[in-house]
N, C-alpha and C. Protein backbone atom coordinates (compact mmCIF):
# COMPACT_ATOMS: atom_id res chain seq x y z
N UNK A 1 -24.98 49.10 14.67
CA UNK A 1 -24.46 48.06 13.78
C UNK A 1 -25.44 46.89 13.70
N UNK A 2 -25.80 46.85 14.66
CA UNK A 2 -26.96 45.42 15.02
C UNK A 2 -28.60 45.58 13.96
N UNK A 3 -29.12 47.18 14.19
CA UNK A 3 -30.21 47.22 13.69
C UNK A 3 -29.82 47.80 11.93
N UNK A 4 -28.35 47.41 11.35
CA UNK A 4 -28.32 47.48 10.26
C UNK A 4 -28.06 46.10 9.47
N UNK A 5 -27.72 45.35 10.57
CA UNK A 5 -27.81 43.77 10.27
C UNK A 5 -29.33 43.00 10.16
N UNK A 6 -29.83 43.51 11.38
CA UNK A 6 -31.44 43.25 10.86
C UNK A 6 -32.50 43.68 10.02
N UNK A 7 -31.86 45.21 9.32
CA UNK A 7 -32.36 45.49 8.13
C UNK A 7 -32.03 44.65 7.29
N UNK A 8 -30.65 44.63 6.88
CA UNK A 8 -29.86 43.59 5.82
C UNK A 8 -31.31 42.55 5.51
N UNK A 9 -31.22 41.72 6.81
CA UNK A 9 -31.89 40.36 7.12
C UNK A 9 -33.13 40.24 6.37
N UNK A 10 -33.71 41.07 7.16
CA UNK A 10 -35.40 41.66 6.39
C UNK A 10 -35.52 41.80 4.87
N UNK A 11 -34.94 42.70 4.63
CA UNK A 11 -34.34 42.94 3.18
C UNK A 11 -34.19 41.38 2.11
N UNK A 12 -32.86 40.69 2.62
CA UNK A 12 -33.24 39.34 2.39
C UNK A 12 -34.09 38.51 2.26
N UNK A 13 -34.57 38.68 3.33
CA UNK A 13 -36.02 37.90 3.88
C UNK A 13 -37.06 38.40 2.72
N UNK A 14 -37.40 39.16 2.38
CA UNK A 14 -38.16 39.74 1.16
C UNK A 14 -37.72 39.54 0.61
N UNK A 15 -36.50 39.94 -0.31
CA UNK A 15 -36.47 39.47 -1.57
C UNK A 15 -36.42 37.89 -1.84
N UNK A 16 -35.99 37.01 -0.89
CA UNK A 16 -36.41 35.37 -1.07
C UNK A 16 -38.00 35.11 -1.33
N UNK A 17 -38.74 36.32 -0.40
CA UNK A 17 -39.93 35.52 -0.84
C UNK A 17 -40.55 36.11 -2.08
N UNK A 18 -40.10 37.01 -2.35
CA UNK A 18 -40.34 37.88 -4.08
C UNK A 18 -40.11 37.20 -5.41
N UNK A 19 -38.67 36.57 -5.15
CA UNK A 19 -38.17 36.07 -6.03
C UNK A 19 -38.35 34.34 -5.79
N UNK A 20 -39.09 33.71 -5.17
CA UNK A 20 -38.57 32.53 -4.47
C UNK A 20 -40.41 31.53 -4.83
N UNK A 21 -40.80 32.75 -4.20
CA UNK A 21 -42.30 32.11 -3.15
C UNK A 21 -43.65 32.50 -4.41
N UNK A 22 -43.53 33.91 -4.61
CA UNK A 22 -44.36 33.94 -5.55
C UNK A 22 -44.16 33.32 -6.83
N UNK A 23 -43.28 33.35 -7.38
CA UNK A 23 -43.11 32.65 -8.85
C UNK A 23 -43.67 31.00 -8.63
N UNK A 24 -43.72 30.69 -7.72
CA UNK A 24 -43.73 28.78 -7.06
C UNK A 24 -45.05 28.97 -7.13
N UNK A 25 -45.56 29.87 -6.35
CA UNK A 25 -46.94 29.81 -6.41
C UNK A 25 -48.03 30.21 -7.90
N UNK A 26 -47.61 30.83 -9.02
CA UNK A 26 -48.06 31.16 -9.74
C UNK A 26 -48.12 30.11 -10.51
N UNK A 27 -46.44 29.05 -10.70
CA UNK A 27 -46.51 27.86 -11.47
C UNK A 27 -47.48 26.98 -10.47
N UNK A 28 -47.77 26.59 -9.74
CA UNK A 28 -48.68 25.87 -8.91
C UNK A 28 -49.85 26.28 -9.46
N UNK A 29 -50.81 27.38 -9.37
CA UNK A 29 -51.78 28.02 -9.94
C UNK A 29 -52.12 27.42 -11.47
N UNK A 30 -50.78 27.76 -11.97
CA UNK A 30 -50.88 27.48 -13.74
C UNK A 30 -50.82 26.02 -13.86
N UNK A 31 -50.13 25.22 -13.21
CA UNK A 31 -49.97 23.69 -12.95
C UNK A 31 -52.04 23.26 -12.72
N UNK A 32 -52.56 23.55 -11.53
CA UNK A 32 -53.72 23.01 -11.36
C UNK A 32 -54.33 23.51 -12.57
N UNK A 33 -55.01 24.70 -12.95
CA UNK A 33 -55.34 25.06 -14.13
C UNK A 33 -55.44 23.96 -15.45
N UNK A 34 -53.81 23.63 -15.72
CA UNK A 34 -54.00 23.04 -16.81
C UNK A 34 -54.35 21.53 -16.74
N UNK A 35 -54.43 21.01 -15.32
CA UNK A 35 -54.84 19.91 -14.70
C UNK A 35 -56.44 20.09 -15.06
N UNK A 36 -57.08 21.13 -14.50
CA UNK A 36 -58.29 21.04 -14.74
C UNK A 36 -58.87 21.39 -16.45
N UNK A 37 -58.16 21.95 -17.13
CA UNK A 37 -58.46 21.93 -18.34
C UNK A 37 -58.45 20.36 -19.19
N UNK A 38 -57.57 19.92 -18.05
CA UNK A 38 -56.88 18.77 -19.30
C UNK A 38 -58.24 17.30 -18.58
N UNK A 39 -58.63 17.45 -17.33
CA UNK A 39 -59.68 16.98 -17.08
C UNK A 39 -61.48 17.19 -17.95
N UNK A 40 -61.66 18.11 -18.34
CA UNK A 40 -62.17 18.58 -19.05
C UNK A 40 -62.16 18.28 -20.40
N UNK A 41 -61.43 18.25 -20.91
CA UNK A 41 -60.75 17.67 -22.19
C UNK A 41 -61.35 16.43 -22.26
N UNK A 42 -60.92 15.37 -21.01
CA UNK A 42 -61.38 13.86 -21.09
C UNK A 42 -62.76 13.85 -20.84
N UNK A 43 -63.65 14.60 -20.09
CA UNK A 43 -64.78 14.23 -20.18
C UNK A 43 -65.18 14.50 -21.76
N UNK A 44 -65.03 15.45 -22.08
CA UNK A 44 -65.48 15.64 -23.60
C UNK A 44 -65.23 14.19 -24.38
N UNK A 45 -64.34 13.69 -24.10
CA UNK A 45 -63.73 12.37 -24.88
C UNK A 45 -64.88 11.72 -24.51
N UNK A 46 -64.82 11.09 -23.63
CA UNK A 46 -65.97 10.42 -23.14
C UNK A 46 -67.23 10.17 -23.17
């Protein structure tokens, strides 16, 4: 019963970081990105 509770857990434990961790990190990724595009942008102004 115990090592079907710590499957459960695990199980959980993955899908939080599937659904949770990577998507955060991809908008973070796409966030700096358009930071550095948009830096770029202003030097051109300049």
């Amino acid at each position: 019963m115990i090592e079907i509770f710590k499957s459960f857990i695990f199980i959980l434990f993955a899908w939080v970081i599937f659904y949770w961790i990577i998507p955060y990190g991809m908008y973070l990724t796409l966030k700096h990105k358009n930071m550095e595009k948009e830096s770029i942008m202003r030097h051109d102004v300049y």
